[in-house]
C-alpha atoms as a PDB file:
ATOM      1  CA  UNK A   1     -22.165  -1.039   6.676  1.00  0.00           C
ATOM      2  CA  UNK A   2     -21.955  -4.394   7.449  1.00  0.00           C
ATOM      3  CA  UNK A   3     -21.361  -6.943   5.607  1.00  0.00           C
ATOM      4  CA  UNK A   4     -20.856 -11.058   5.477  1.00  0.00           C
ATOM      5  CA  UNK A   5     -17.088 -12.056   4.114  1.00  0.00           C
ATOM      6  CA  UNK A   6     -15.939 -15.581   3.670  1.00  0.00           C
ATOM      7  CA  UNK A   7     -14.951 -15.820   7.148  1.00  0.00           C
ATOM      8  CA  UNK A   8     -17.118 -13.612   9.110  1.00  0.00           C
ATOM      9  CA  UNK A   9     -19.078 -10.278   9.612  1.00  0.00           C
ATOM     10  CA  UNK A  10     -17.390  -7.242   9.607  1.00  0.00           C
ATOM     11  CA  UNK A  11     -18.098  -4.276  11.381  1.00  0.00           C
ATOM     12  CA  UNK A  12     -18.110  -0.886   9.602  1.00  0.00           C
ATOM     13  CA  UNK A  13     -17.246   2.526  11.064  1.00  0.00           C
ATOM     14  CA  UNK A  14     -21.044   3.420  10.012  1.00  0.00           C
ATOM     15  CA  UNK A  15     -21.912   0.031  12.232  1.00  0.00           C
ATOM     16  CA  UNK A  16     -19.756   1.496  15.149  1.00  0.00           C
ATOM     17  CA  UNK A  17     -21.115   4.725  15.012  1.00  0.00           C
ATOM     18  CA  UNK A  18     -24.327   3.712  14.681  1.00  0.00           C
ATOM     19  CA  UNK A  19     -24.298   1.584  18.350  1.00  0.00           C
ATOM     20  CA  UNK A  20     -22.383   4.535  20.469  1.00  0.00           C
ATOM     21  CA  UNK A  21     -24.486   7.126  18.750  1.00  0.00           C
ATOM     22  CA  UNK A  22     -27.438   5.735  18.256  1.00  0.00           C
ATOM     23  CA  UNK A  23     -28.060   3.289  21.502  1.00  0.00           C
ATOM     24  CA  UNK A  24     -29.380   6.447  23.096  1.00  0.00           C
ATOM     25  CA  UNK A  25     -26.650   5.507  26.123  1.00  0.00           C
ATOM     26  CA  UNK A  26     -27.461   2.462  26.147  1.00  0.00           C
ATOM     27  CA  UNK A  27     -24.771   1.184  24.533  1.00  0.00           C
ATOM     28  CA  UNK A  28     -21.070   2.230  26.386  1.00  0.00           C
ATOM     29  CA  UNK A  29     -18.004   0.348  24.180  1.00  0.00           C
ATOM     30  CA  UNK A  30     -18.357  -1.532  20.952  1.00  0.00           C
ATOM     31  CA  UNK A  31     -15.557  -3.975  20.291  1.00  0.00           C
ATOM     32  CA  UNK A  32     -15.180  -4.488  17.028  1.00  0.00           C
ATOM     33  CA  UNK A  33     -13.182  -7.971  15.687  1.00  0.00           C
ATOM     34  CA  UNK A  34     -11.256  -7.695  12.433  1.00  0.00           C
ATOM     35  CA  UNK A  35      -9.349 -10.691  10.877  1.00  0.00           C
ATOM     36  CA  UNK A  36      -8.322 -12.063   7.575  1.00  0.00           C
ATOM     37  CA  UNK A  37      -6.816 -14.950   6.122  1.00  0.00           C
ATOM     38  CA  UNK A  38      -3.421 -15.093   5.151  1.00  0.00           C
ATOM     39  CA  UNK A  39      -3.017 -16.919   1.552  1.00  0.00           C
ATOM     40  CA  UNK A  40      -4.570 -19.818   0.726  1.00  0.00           C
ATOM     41  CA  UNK A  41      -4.069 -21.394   4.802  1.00  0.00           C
ATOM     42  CA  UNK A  42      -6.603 -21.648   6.954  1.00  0.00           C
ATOM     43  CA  UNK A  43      -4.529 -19.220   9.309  1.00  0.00           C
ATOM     44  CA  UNK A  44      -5.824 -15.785   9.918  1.00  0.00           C
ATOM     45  CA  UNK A  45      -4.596 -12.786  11.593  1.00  0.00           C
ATOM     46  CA  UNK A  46      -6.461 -10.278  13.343  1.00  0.00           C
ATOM     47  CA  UNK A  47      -7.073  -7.372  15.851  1.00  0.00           C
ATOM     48  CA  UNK A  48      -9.612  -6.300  17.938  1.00  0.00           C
ATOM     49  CA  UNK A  49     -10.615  -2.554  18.623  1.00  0.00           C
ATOM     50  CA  UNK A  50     -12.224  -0.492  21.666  1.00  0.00           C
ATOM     51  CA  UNK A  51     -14.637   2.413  20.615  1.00  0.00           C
ATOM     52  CA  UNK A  52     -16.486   4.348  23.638  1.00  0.00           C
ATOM     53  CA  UNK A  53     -17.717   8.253  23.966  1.00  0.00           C
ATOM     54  CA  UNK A  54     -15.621  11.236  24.703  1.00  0.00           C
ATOM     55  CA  UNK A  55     -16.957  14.061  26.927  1.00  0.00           C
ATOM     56  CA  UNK A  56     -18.994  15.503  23.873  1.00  0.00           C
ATOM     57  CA  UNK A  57     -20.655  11.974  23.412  1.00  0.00           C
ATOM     58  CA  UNK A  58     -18.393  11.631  20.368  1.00  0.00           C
ATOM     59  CA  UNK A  59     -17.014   7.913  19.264  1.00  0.00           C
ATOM     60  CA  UNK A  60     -12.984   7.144  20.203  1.00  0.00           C
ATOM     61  CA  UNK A  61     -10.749   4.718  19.453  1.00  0.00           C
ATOM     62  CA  UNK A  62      -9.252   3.568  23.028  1.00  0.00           C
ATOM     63  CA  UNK A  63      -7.183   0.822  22.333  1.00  0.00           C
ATOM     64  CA  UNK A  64      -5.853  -1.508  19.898  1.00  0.00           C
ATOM     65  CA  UNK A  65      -4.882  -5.061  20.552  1.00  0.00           C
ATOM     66  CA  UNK A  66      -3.457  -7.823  17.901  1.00  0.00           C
ATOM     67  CA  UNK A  67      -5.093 -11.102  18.409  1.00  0.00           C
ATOM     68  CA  UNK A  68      -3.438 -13.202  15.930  1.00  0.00           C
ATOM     69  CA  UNK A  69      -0.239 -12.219  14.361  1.00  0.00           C
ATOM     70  CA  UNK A  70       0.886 -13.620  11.390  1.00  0.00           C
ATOM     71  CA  UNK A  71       4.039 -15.232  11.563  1.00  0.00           C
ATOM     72  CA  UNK A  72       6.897 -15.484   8.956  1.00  0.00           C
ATOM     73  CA  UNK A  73       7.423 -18.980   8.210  1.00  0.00           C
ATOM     74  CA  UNK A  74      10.348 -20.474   9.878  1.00  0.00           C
ATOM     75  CA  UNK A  75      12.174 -23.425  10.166  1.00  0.00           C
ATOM     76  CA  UNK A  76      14.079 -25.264  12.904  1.00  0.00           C
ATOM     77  CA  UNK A  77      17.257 -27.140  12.475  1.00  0.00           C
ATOM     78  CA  UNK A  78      18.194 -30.247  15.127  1.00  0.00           C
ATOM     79  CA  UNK A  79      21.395 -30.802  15.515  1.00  0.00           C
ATOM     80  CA  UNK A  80      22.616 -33.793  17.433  1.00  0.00           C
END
């Protein structure tokens, strides 16, 4: 299903299914973008996915990459 958040669309497994499955062969990856916001910041972290076919025209994840990562918060000291 898909469906419009606060800060974007998100792509369902139904929705990724649905393109390698249904697009007849048209369709060969689907690359689906997930993020969300971290608090109350206007920083997000996120990830993207690869989905293709297997031999038996079957959806796969591929690969999974981290776009954004959400860092601790941190501070740095000078010294002089």
């Amino acid at each position: 299903m898909t469906r419009r958040g606060t800060y974007g669309l998100v792509l369902g497994q139904d929705d990724m299914n649905l393109w390698l499955v249904g697009g007849n062969e048209a369709v060969n990856a689907v690359l689906p973008l997930k993020w969300i916001t971290i608090g109350v910041t206007n920083r997000v972290k996120g990830s993207v996915e690869l989905y293709t076919l297997d031999s038996n025209g079957m959806p796969i994840l591929c690969q999974t990459q981290v776009l954004f990562e959400a860092r601790p918060n941190f501070y740095c000291e000078i010294q002089y």
